[in-house]
N, C-alpha and C. Protein backbone atom coordinates (compact mmCIF):
# COMPACT_ATOMS: atom_id res chain seq x y z
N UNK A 1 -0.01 -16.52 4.33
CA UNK A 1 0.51 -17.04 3.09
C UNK A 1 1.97 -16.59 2.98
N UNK A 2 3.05 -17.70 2.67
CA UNK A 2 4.31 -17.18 2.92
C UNK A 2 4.32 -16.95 1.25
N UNK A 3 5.69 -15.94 0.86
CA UNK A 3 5.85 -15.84 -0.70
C UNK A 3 7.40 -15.48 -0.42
N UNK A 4 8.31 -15.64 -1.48
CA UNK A 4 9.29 -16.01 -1.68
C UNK A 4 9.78 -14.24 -2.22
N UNK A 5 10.77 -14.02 -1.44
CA UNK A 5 11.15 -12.79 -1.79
C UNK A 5 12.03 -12.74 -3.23
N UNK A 6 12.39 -11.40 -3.61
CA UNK A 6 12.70 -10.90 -5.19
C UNK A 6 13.95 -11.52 -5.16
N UNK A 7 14.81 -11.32 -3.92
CA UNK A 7 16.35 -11.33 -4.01
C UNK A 7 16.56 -12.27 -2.79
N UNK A 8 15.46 -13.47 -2.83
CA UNK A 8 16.17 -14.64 -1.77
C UNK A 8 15.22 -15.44 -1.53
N UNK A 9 15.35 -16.21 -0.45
CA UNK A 9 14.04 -17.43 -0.19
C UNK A 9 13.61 -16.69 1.21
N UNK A 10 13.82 -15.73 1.81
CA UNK A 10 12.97 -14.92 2.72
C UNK A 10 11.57 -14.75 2.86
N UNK A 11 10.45 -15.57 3.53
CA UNK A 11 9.38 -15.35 3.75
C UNK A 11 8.82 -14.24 4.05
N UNK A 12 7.45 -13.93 3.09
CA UNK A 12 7.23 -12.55 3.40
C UNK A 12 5.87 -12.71 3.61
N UNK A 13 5.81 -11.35 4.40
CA UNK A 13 4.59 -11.10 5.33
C UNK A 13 3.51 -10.45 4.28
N UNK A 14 2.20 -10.18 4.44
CA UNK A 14 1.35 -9.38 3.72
C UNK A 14 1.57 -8.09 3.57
N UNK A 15 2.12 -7.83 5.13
CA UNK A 15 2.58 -6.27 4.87
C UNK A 15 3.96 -5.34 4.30
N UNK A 16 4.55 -6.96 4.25
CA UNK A 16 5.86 -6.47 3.40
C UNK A 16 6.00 -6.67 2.19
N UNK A 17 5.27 -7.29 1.67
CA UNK A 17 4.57 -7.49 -0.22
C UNK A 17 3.97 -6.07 -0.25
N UNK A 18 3.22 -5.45 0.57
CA UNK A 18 2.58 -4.10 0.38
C UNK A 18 3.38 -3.06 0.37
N UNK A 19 4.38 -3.59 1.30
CA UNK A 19 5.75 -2.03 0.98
C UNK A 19 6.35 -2.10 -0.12
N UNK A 20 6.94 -3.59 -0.23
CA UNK A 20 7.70 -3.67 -1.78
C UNK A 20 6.94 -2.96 -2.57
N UNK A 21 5.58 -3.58 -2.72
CA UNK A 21 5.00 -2.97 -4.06
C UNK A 21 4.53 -1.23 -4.15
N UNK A 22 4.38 -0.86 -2.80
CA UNK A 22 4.53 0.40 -2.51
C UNK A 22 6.14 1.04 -3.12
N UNK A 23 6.89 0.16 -3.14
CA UNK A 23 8.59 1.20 -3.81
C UNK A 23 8.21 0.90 -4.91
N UNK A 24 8.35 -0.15 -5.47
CA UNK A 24 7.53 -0.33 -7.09
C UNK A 24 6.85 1.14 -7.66
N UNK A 25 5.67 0.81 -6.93
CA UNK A 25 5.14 2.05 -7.31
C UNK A 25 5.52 3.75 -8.11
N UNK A 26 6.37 3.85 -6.43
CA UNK A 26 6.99 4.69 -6.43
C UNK A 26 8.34 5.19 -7.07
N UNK A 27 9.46 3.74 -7.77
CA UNK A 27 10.51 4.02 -8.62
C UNK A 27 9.81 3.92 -9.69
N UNK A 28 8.51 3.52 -9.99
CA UNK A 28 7.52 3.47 -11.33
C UNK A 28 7.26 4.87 -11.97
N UNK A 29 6.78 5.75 -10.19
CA UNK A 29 6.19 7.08 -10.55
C UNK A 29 7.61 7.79 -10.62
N UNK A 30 8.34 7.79 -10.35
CA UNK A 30 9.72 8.44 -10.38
C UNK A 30 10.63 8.70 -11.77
N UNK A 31 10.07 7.50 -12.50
CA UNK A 31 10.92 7.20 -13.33
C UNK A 31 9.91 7.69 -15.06
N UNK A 32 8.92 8.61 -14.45
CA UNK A 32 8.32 9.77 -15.33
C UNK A 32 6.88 9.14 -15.69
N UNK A 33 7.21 7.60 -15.80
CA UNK A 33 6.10 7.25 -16.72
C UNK A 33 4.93 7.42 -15.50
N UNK A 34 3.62 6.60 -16.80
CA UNK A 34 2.30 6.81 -15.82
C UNK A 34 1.78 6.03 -15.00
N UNK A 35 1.26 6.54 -14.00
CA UNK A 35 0.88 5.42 -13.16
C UNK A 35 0.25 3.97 -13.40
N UNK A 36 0.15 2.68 -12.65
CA UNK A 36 0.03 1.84 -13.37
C UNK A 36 -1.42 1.38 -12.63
N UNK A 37 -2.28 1.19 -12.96
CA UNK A 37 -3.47 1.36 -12.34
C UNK A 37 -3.74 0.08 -11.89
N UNK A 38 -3.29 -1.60 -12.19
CA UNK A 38 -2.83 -2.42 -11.81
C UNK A 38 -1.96 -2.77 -10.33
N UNK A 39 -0.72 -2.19 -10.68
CA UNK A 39 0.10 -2.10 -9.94
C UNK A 39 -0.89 -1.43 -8.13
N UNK A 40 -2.04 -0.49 -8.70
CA UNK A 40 -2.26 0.58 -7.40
C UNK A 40 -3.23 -0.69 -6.95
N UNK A 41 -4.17 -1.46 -7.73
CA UNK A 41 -5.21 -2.13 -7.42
C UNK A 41 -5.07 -2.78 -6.26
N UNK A 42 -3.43 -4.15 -7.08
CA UNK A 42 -2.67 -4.85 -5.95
C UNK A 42 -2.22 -4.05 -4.58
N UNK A 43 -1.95 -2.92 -4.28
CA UNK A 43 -1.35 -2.40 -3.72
C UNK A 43 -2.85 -2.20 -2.45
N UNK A 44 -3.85 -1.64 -3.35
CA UNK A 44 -4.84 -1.54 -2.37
C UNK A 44 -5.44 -2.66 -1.56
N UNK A 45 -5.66 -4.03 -2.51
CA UNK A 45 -6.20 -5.49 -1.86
C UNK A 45 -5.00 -5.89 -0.51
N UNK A 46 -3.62 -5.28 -0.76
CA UNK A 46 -2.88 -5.60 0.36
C UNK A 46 -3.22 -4.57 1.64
N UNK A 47 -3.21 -3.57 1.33
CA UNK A 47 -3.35 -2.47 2.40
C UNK A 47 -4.65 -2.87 3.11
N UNK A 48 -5.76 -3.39 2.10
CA UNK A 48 -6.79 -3.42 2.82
C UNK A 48 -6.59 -5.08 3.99
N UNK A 49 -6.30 -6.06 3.11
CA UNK A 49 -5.98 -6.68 4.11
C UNK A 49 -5.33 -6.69 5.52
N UNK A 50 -4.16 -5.90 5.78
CA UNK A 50 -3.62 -5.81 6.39
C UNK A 50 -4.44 -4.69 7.34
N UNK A 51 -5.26 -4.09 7.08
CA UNK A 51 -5.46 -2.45 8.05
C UNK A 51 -7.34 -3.45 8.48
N UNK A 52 -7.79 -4.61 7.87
CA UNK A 52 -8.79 -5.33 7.94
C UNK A 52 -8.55 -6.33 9.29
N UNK A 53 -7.43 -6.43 9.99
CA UNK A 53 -6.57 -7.67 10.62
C UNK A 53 -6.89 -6.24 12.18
N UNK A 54 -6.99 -5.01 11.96
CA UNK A 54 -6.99 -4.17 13.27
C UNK A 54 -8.58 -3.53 13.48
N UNK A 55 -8.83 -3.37 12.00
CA UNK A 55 -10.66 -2.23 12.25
C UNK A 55 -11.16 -3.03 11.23
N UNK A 56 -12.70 -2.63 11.20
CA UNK A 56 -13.44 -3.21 9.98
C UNK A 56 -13.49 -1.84 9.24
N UNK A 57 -13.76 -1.77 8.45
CA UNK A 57 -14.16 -0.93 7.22
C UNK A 57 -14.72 -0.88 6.50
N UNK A 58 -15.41 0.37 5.94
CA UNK A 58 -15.93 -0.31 4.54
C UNK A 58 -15.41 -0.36 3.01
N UNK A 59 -15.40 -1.30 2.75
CA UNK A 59 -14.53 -1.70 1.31
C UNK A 59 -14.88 -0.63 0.30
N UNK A 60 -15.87 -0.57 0.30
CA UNK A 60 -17.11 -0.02 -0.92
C UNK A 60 -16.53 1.05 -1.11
N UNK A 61 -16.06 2.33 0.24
CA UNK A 61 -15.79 3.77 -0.08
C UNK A 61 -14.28 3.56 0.14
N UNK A 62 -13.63 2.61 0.20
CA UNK A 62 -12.09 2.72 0.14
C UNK A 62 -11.65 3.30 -1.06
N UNK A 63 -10.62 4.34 -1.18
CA UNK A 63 -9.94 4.64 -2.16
C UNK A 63 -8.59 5.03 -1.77
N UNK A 64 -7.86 4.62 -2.52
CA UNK A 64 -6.07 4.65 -2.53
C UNK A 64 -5.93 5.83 -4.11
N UNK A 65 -5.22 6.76 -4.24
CA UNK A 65 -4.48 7.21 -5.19
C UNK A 65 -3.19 7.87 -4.79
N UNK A 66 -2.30 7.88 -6.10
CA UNK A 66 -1.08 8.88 -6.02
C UNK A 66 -1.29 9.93 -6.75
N UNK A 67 -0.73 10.78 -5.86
CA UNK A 67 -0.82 12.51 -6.42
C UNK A 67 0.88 12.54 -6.64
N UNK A 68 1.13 13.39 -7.29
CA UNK A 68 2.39 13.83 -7.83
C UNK A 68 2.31 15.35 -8.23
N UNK A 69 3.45 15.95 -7.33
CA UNK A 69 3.37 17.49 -7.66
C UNK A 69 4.76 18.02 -7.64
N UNK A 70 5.14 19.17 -8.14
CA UNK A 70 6.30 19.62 -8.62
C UNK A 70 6.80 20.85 -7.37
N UNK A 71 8.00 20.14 -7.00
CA UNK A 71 8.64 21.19 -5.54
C UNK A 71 9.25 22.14 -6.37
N UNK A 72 10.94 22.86 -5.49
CA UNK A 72 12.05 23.44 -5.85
C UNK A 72 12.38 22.89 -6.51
N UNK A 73 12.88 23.73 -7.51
CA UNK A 73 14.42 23.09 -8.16
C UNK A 73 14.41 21.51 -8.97
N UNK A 74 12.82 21.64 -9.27
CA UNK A 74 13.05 20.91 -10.84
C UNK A 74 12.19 19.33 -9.97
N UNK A 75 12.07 19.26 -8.60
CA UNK A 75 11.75 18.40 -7.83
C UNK A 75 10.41 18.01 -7.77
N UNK A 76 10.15 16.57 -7.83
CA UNK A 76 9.03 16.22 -8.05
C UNK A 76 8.80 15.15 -6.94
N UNK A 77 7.31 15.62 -6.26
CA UNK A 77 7.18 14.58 -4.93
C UNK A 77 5.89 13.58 -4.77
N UNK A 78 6.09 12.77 -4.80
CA UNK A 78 4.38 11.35 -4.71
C UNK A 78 4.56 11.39 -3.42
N UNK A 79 2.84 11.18 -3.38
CA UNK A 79 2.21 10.84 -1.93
C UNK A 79 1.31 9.95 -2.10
N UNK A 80 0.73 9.01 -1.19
CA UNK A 80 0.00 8.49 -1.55
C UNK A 80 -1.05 9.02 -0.50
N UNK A 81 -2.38 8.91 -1.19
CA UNK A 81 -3.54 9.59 -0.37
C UNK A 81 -4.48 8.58 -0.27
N UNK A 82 -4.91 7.90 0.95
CA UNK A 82 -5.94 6.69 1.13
C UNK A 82 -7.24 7.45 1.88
N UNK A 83 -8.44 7.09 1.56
CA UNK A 83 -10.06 7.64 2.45
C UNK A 83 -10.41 6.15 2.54
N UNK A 84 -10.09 5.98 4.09
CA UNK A 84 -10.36 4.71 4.68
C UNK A 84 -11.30 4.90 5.74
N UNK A 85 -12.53 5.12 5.18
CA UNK A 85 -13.83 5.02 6.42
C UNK A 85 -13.58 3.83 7.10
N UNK A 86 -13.76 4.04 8.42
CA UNK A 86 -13.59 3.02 9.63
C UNK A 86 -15.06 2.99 10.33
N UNK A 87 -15.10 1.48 10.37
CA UNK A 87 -16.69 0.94 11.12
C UNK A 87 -16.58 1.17 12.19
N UNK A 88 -15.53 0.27 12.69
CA UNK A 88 -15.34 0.10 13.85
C UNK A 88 -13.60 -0.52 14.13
N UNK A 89 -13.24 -0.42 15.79
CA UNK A 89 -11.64 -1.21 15.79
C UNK A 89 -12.29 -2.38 15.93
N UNK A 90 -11.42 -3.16 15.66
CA UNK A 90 -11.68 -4.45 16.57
C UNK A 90 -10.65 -4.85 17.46
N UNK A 91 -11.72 -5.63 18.62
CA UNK A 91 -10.85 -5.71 19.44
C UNK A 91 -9.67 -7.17 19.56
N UNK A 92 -8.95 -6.66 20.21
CA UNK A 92 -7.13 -7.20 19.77
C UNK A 92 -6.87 -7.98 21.59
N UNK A 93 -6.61 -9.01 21.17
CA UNK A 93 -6.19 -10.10 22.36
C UNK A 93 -4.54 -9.75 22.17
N UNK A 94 -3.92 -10.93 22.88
CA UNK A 94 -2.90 -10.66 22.82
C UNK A 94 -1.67 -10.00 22.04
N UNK A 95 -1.05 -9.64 21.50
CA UNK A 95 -0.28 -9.21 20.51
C UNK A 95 0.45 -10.49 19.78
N UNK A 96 0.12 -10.79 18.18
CA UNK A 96 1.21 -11.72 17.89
C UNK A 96 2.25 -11.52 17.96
N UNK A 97 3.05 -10.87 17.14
CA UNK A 97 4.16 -10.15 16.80
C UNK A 97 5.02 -10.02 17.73
């Protein structure tokens, strides 16, 4: 599915809708307020698609969250933490890409 980028007519991939919305996220969590539990949902239906295209998995125990914790000097750092039980790989013919 092609989609039309923020700042042009640039076709975008599944996995680059998942990074964008991965910075989203992240100038979201940055910018003090609270996480957007929306925002993480989308974020997960992409990841899963995309990591679904190499292994199977199971959907059911997938979980995505952001942790946020306080460094040096006033510094505050997000991670994102995924528990992606894996079935199995699947196997991969030629390379598209």
């Amino acid at each position: 599915m092609a989609m039309f980028g923020l700042f042009g007519n640039k076709k975008k991939t599944s996995s680059s809708v998942a990074k964008d919305r991965l910075k989203l996220v992240l100038i979201h969590d940055r910018a003090g307020t609270s996480s957007n539990n929306e925002m993480i949902e989308m974020m997960k239906r992409d990841i899963l698609k995309v990591i679904s295209e190499y292994i199977e998995i199971d959907e059911s125990e997938f979980e995505l969250d952001i942790k946020t914790a306080k460094g040096g000097k006033d510094r505050v750092f997000s991670e994102i933490v995924a528990n992606i039980p894996i079935k199995r790989v699947r196997k991969m013919g030629k390379n598209k890409y």
